[in-house]
C-alpha atoms as a PDB file:
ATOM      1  CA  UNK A   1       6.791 -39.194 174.141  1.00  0.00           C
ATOM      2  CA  UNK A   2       5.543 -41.729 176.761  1.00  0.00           C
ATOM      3  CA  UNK A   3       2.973 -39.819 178.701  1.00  0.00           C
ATOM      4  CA  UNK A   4       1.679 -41.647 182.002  1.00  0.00           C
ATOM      5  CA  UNK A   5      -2.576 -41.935 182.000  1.00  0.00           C
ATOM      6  CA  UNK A   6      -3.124 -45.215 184.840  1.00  0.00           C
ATOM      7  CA  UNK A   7      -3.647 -43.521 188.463  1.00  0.00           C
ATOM      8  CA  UNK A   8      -2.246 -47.439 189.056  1.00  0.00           C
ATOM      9  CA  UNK A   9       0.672 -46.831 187.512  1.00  0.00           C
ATOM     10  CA  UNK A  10       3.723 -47.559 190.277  1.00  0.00           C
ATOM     11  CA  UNK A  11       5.363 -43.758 189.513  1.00  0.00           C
ATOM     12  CA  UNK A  12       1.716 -42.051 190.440  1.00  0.00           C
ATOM     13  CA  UNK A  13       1.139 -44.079 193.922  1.00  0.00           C
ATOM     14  CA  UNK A  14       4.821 -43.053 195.100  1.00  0.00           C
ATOM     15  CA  UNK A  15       3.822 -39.751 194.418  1.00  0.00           C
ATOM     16  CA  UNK A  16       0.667 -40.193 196.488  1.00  0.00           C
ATOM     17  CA  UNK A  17       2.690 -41.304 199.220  1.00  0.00           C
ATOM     18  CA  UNK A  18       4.677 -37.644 199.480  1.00  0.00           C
ATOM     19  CA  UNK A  19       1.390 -36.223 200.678  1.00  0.00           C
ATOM     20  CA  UNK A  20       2.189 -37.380 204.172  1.00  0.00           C
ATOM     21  CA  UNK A  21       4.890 -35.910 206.499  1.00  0.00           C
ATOM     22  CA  UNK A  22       6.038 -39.525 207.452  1.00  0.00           C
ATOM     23  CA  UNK A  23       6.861 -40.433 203.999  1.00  0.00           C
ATOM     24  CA  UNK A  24       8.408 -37.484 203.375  1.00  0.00           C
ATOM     25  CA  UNK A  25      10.611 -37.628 206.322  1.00  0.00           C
ATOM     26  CA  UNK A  26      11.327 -41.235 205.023  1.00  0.00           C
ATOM     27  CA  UNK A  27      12.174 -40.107 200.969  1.00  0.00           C
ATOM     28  CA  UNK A  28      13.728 -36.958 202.110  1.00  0.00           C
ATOM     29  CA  UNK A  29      11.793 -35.655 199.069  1.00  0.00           C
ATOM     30  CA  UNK A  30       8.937 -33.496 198.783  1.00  0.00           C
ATOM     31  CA  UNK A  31       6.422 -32.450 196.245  1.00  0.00           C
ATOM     32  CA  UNK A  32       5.848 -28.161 194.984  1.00  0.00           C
ATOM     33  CA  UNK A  33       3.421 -27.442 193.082  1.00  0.00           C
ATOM     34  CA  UNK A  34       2.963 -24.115 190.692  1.00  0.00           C
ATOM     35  CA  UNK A  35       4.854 -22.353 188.992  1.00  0.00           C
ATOM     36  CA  UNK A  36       5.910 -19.500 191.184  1.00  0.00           C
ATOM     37  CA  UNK A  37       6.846 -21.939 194.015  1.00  0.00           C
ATOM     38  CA  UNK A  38       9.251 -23.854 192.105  1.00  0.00           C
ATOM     39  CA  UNK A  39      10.638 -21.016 190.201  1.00  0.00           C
ATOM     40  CA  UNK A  40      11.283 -19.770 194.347  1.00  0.00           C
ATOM     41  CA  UNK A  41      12.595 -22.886 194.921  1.00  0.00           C
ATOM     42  CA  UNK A  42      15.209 -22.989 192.348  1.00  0.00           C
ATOM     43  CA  UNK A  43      16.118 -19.618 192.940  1.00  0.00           C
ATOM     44  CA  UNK A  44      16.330 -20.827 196.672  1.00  0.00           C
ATOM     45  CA  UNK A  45      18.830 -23.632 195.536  1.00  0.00           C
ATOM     46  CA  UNK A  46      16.695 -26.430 195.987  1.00  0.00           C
ATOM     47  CA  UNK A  47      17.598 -29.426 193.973  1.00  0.00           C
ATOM     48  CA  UNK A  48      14.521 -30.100 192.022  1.00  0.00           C
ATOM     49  CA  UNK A  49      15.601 -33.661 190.319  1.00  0.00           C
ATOM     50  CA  UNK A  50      12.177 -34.313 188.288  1.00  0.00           C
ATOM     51  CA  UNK A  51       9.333 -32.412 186.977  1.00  0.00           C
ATOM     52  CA  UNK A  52       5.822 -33.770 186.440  1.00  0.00           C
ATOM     53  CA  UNK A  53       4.057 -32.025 183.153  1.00  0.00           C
ATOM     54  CA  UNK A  54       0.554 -31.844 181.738  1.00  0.00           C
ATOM     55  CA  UNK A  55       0.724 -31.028 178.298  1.00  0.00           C
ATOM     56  CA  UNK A  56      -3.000 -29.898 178.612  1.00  0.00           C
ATOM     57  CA  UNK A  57      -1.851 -26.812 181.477  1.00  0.00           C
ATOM     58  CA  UNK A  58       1.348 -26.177 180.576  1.00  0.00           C
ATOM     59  CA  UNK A  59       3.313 -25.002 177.508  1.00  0.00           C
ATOM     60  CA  UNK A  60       6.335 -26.749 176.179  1.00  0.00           C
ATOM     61  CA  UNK A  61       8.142 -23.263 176.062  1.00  0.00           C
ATOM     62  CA  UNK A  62       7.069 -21.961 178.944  1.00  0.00           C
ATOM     63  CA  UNK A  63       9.824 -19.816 181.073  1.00  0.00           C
ATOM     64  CA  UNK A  64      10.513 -22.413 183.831  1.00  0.00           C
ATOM     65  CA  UNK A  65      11.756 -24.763 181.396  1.00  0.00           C
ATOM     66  CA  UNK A  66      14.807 -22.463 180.930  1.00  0.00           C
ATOM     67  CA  UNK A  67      15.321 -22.301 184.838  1.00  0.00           C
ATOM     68  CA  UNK A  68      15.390 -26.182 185.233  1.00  0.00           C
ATOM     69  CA  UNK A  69      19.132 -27.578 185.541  1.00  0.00           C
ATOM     70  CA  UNK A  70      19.803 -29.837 182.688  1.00  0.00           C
ATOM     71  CA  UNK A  71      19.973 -33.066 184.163  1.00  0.00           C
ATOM     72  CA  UNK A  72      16.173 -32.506 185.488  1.00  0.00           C
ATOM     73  CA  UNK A  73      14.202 -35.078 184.730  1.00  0.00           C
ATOM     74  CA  UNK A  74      10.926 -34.333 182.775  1.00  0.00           C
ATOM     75  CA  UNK A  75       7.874 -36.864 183.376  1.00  0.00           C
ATOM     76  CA  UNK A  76       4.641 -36.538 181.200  1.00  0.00           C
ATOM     77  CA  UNK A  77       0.794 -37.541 182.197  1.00  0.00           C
ATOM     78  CA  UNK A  78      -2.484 -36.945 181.556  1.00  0.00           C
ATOM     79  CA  UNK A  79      -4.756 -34.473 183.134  1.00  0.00           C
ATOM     80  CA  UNK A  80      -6.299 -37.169 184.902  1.00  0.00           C
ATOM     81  CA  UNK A  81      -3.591 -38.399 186.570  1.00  0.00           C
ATOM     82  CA  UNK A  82      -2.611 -35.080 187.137  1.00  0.00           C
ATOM     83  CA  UNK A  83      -5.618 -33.985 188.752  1.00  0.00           C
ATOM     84  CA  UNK A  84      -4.896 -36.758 190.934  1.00  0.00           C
ATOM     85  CA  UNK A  85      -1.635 -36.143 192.289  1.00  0.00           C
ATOM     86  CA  UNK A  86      -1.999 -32.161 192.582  1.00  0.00           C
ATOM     87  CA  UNK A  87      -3.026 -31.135 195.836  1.00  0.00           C
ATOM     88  CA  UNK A  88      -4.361 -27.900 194.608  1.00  0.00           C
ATOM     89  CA  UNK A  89      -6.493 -27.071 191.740  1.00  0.00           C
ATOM     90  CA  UNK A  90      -4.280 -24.182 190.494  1.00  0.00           C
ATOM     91  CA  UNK A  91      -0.962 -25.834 190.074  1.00  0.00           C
ATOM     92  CA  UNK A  92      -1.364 -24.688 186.463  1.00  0.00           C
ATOM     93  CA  UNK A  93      -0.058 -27.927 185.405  1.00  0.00           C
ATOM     94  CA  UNK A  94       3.601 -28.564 186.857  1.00  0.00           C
ATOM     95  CA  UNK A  95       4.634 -30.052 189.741  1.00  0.00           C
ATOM     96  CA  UNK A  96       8.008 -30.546 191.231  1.00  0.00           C
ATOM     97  CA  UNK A  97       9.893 -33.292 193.279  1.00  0.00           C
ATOM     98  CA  UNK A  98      12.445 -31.622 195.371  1.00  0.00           C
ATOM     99  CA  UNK A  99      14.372 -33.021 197.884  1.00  0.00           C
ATOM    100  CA  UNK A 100      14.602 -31.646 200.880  1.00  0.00           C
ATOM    101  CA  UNK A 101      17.341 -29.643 203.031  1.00  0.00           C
ATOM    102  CA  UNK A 102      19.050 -29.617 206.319  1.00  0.00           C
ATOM    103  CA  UNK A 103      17.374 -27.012 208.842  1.00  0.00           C
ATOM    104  CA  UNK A 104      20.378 -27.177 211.560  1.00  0.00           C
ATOM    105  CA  UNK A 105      22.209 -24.349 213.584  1.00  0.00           C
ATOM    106  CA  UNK A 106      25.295 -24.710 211.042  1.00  0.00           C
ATOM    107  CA  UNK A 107      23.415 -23.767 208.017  1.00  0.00           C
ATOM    108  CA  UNK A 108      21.957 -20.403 209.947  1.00  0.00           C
ATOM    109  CA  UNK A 109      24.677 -16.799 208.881  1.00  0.00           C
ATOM    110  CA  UNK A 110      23.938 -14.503 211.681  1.00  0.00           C
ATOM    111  CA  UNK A 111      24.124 -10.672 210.661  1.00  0.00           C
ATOM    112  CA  UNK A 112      25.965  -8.057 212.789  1.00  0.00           C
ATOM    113  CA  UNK A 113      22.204  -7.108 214.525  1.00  0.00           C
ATOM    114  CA  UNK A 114      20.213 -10.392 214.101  1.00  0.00           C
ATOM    115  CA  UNK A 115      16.308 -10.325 214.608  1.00  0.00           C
ATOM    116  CA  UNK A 116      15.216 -13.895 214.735  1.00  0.00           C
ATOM    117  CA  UNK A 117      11.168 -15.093 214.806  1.00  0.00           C
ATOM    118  CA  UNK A 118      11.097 -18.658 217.031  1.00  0.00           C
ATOM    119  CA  UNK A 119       7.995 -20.566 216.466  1.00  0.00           C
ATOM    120  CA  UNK A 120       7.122 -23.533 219.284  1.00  0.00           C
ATOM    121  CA  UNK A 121       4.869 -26.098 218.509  1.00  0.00           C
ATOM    122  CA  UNK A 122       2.662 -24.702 216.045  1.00  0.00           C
ATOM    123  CA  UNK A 123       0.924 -27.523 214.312  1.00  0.00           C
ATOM    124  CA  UNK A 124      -1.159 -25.515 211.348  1.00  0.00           C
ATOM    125  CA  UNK A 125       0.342 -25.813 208.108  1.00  0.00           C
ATOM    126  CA  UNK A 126      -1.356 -23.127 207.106  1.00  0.00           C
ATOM    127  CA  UNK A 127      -0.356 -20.570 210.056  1.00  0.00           C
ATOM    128  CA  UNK A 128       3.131 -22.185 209.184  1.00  0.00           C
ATOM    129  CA  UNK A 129       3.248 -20.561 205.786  1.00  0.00           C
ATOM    130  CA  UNK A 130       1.250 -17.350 206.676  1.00  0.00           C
ATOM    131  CA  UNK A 131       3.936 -16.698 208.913  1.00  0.00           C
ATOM    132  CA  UNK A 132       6.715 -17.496 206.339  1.00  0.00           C
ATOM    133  CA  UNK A 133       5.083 -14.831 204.724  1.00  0.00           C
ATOM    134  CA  UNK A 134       4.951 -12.334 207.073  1.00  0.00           C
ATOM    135  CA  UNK A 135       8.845 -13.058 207.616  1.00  0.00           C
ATOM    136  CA  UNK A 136      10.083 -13.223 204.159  1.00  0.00           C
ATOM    137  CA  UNK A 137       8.293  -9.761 204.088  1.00  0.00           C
ATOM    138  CA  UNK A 138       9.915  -8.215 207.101  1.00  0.00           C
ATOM    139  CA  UNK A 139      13.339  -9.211 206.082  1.00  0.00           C
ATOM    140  CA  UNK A 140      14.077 -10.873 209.443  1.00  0.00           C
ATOM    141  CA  UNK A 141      17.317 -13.305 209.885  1.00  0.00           C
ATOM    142  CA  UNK A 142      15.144 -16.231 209.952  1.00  0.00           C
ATOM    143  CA  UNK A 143      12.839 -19.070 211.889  1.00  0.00           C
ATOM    144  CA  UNK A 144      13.771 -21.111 214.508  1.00  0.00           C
ATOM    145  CA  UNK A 145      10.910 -23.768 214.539  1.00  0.00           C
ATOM    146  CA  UNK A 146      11.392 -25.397 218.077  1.00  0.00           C
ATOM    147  CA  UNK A 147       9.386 -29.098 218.367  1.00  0.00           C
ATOM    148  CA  UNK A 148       7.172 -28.347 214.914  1.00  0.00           C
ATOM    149  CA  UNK A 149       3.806 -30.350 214.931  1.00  0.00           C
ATOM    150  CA  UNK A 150       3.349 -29.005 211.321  1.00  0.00           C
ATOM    151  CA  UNK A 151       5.701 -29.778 208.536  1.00  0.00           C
ATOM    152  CA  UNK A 152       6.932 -26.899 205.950  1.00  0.00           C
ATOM    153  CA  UNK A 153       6.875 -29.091 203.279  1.00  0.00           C
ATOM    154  CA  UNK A 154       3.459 -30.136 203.654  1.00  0.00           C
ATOM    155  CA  UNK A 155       1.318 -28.489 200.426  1.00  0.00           C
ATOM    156  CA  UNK A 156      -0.587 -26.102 202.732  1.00  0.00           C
ATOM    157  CA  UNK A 157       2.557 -24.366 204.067  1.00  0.00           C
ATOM    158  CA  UNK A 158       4.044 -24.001 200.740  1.00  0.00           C
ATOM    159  CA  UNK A 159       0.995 -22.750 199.262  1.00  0.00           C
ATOM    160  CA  UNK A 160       0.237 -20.614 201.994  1.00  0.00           C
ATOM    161  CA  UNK A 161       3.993 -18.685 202.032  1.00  0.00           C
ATOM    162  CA  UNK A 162       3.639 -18.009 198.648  1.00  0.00           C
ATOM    163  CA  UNK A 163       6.959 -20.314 198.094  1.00  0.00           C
ATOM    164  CA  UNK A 164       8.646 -17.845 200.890  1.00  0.00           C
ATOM    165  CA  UNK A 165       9.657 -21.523 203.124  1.00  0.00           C
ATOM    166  CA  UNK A 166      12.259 -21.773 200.966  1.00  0.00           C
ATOM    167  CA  UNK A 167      13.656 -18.574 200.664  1.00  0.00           C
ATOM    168  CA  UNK A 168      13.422 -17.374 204.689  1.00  0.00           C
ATOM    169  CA  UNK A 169      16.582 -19.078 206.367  1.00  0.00           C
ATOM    170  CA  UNK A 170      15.078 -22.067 208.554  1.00  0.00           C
ATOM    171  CA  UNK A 171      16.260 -24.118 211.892  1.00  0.00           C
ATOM    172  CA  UNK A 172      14.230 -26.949 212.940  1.00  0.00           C
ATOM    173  CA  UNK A 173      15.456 -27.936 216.503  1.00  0.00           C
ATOM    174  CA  UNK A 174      13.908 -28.658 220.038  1.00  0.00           C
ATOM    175  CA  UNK A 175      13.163 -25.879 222.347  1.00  0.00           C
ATOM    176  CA  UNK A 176      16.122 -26.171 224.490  1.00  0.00           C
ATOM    177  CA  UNK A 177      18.775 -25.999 222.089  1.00  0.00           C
ATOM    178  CA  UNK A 178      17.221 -23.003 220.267  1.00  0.00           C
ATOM    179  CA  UNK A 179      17.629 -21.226 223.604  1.00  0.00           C
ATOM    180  CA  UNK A 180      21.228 -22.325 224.157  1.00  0.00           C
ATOM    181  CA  UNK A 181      21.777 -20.699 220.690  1.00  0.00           C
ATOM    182  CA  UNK A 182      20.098 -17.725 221.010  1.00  0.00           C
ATOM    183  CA  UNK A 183      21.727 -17.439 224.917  1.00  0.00           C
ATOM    184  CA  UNK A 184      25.130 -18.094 223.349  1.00  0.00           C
ATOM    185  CA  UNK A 185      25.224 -15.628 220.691  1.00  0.00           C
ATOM    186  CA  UNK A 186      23.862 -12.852 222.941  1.00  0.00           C
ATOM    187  CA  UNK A 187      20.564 -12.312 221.385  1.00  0.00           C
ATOM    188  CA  UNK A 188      17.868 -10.868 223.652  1.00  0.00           C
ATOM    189  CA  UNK A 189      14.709 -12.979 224.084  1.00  0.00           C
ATOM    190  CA  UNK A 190      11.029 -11.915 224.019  1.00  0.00           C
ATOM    191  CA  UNK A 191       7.772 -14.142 224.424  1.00  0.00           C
ATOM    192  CA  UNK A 192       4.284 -13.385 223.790  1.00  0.00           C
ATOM    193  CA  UNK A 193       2.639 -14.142 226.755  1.00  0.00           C
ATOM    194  CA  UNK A 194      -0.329 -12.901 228.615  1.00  0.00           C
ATOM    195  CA  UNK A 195       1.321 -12.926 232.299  1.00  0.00           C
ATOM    196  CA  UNK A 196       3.613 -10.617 233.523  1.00  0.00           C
ATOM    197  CA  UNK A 197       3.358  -9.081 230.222  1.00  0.00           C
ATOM    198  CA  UNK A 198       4.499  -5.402 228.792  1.00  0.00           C
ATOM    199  CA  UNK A 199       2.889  -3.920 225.522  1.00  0.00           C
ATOM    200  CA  UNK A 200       4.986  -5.286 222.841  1.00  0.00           C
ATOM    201  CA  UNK A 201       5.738  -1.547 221.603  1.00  0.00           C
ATOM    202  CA  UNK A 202       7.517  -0.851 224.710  1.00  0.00           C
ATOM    203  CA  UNK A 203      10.150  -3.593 224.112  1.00  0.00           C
ATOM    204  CA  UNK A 204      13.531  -2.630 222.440  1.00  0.00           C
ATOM    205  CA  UNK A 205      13.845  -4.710 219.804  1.00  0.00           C
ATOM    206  CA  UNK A 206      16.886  -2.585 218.166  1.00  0.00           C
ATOM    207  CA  UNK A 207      19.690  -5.123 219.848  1.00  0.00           C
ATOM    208  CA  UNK A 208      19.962  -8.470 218.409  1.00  0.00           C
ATOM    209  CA  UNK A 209      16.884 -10.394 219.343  1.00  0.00           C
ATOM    210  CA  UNK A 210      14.499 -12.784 218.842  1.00  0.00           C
ATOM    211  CA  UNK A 211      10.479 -13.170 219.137  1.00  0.00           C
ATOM    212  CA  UNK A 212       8.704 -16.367 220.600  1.00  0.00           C
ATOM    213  CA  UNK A 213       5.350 -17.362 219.769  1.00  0.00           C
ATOM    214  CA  UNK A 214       3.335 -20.373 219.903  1.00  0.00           C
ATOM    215  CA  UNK A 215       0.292 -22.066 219.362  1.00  0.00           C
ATOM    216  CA  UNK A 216      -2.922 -20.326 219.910  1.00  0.00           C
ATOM    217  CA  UNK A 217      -4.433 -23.313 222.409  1.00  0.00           C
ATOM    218  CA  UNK A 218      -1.446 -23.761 224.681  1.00  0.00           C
ATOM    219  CA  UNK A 219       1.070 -21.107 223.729  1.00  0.00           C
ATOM    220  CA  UNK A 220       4.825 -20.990 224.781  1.00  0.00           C
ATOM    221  CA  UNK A 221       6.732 -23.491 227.514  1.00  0.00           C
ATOM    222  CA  UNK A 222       7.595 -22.208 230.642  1.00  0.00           C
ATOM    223  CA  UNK A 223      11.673 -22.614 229.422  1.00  0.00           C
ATOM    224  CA  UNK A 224      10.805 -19.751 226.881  1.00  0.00           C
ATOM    225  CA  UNK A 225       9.240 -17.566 229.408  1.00  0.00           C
ATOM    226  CA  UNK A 226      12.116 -18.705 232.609  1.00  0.00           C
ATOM    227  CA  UNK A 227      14.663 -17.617 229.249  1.00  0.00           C
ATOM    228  CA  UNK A 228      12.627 -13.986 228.411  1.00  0.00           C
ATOM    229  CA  UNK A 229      13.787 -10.670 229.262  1.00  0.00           C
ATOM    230  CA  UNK A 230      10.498  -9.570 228.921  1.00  0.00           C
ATOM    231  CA  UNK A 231       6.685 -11.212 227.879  1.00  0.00           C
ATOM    232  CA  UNK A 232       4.798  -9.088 225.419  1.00  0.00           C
ATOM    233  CA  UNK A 233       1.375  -8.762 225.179  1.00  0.00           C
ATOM    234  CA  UNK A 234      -0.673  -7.361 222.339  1.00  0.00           C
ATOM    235  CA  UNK A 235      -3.086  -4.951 223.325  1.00  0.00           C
ATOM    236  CA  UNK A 236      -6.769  -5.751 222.378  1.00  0.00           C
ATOM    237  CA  UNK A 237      -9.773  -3.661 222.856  1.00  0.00           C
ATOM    238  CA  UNK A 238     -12.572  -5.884 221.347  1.00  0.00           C
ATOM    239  CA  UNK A 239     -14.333  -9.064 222.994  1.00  0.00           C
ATOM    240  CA  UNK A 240     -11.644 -11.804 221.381  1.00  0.00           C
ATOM    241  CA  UNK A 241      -8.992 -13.193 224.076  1.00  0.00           C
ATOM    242  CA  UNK A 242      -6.508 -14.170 221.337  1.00  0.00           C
ATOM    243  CA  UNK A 243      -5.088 -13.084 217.928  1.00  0.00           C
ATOM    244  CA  UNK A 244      -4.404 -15.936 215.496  1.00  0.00           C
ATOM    245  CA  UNK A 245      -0.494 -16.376 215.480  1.00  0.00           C
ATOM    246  CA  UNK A 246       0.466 -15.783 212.095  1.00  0.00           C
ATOM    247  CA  UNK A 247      -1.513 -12.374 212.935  1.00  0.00           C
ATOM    248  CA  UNK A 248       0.222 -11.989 216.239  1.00  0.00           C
ATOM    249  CA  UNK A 249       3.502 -12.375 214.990  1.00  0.00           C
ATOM    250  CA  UNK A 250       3.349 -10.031 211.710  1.00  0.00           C
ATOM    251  CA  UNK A 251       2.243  -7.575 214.413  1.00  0.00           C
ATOM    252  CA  UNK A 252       5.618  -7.930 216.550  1.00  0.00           C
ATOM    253  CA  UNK A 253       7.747  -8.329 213.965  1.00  0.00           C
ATOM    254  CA  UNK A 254       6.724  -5.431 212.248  1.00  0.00           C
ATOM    255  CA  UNK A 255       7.425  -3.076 215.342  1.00  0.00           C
ATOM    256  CA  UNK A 256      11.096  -4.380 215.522  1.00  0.00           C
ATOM    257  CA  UNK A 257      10.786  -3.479 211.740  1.00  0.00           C
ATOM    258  CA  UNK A 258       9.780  -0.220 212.533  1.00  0.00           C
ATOM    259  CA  UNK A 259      12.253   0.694 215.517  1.00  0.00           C
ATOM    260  CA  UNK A 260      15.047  -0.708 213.099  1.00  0.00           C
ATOM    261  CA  UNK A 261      14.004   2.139 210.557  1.00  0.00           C
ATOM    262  CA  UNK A 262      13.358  -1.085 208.103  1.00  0.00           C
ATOM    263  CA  UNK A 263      16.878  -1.407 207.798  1.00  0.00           C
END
């Protein structure tokens, strides 16, 4: 078995490379790391063509080895070199190069009574995947990430969704076309926005619709909030002026949960 151990070694430094968005973008591959985010991934149907190993963190007979197609390819190195690619320290010695998938309009199923979560400009990797999270748990149709200054592939988001970026449908699209979409298909739209605003409990979120939020700084355009048929606000009683979004938007989407029985 021919197990890599030079951090020089041509194979390791590509790897480096797919910790930036640009080369991503460029490869149209992407690194997971852990167990429970690839096993999500395949599960996802995510084409996973290679698998990095440590011998040292990993089991030759562990489970995920069964879940693997068969013409994955299976590359060994040493912890070293290991602990030099991971991003994390808990990747429990596996990592993953996936490639990744189209996020357009044609790949989106709408359901009878869609609820849709439309993200603008958030550039936090981490908010990114905390609200992956929050929408894998409330069951929603899926994200419409309008002009994304974050990527969902970058290790932060995947770590911080649990794996859930792969599993919650995704569009990746400009502002303007989201709202032709959502406009064309008859789906109600809702902002957060502190102007002009109603409590976000007193919107009727049981017809098809969809919730805009954006970043914390500068928030939503002013297409969104031309394009609303109402702005929420979140009611808050303490001395903060702002809820962090991933926050914010579990909040919202949770009342549409709620009026929609959880159905």
């Amino acid at each position: 078995m021919n197990i890599i151990t030079s951090r020089q070694n041509p194979k390791i430094k590509d790897l480096l490379k797919l910790q930036k968005s640009s080369e991503r973008k460029k490869q149209g591959l992407f690194l997971i790391e852990g167990i429970r985010e690839i096993s999500r991934a395949i599960a996802s149907g995510y084409e996973i063509p290679e698998l990095i190993i440590c011998q040292e963190l990993i089991s030759n007979d562990h489970e995920i080895f069964h879940k693997i197609g068969s013409q994955t390819k299976i590359s060994h190195v040493s912890k070293d070199v290991f602990n030099k690619i991971a991003y994390r320290e808990d990747s429990g010695g596996i990592l993953g190069i996936s490639k990744v998938k189209s996020h357009s309009f044609s790949q989106l199923t709408i359901s009878s009574n869609p609820l849709f979560l439309v993200i603008e400009g958030v550039e936090k990797p981490g908010n990114i995947g905390a609200i992956f999270r929050s929408a894998d748990a409330a069951g929603i149709d899926g994200i419409i990430l309008c002009d994304p200054l974050a990527d969902i592939y970058n290790p932060n988001a995947i770590r911080a969704s649990l794996g859930t970026v792969f599993s919650v449908p995704t569009v990746i699209t400009s502002t303007n076309e989201a709202i032709n979409y959502l406009n064309n298909n008859k789906i109600q739209i809702f902002s957060t926005y502190l102007e002009a605003s109603i409590p976000y409990h007193e919107a009727d979120f049981r017809k098809p619709s969809a919730i805009i939020a954006g970043t914390e700084a500068t928030g939503i355009t002013q297409e969104w909030i031309n394009a609303s048929k109402a702005n929420l606000i979140i009611p808050m009683r303490g001395i903060a002026d702002s809820l962090n979004v991933s926050v914010s938007t579990a909040i919202v989407l949770f009342e549409a949960c709620r009026q929609r029985d959880f159905k």
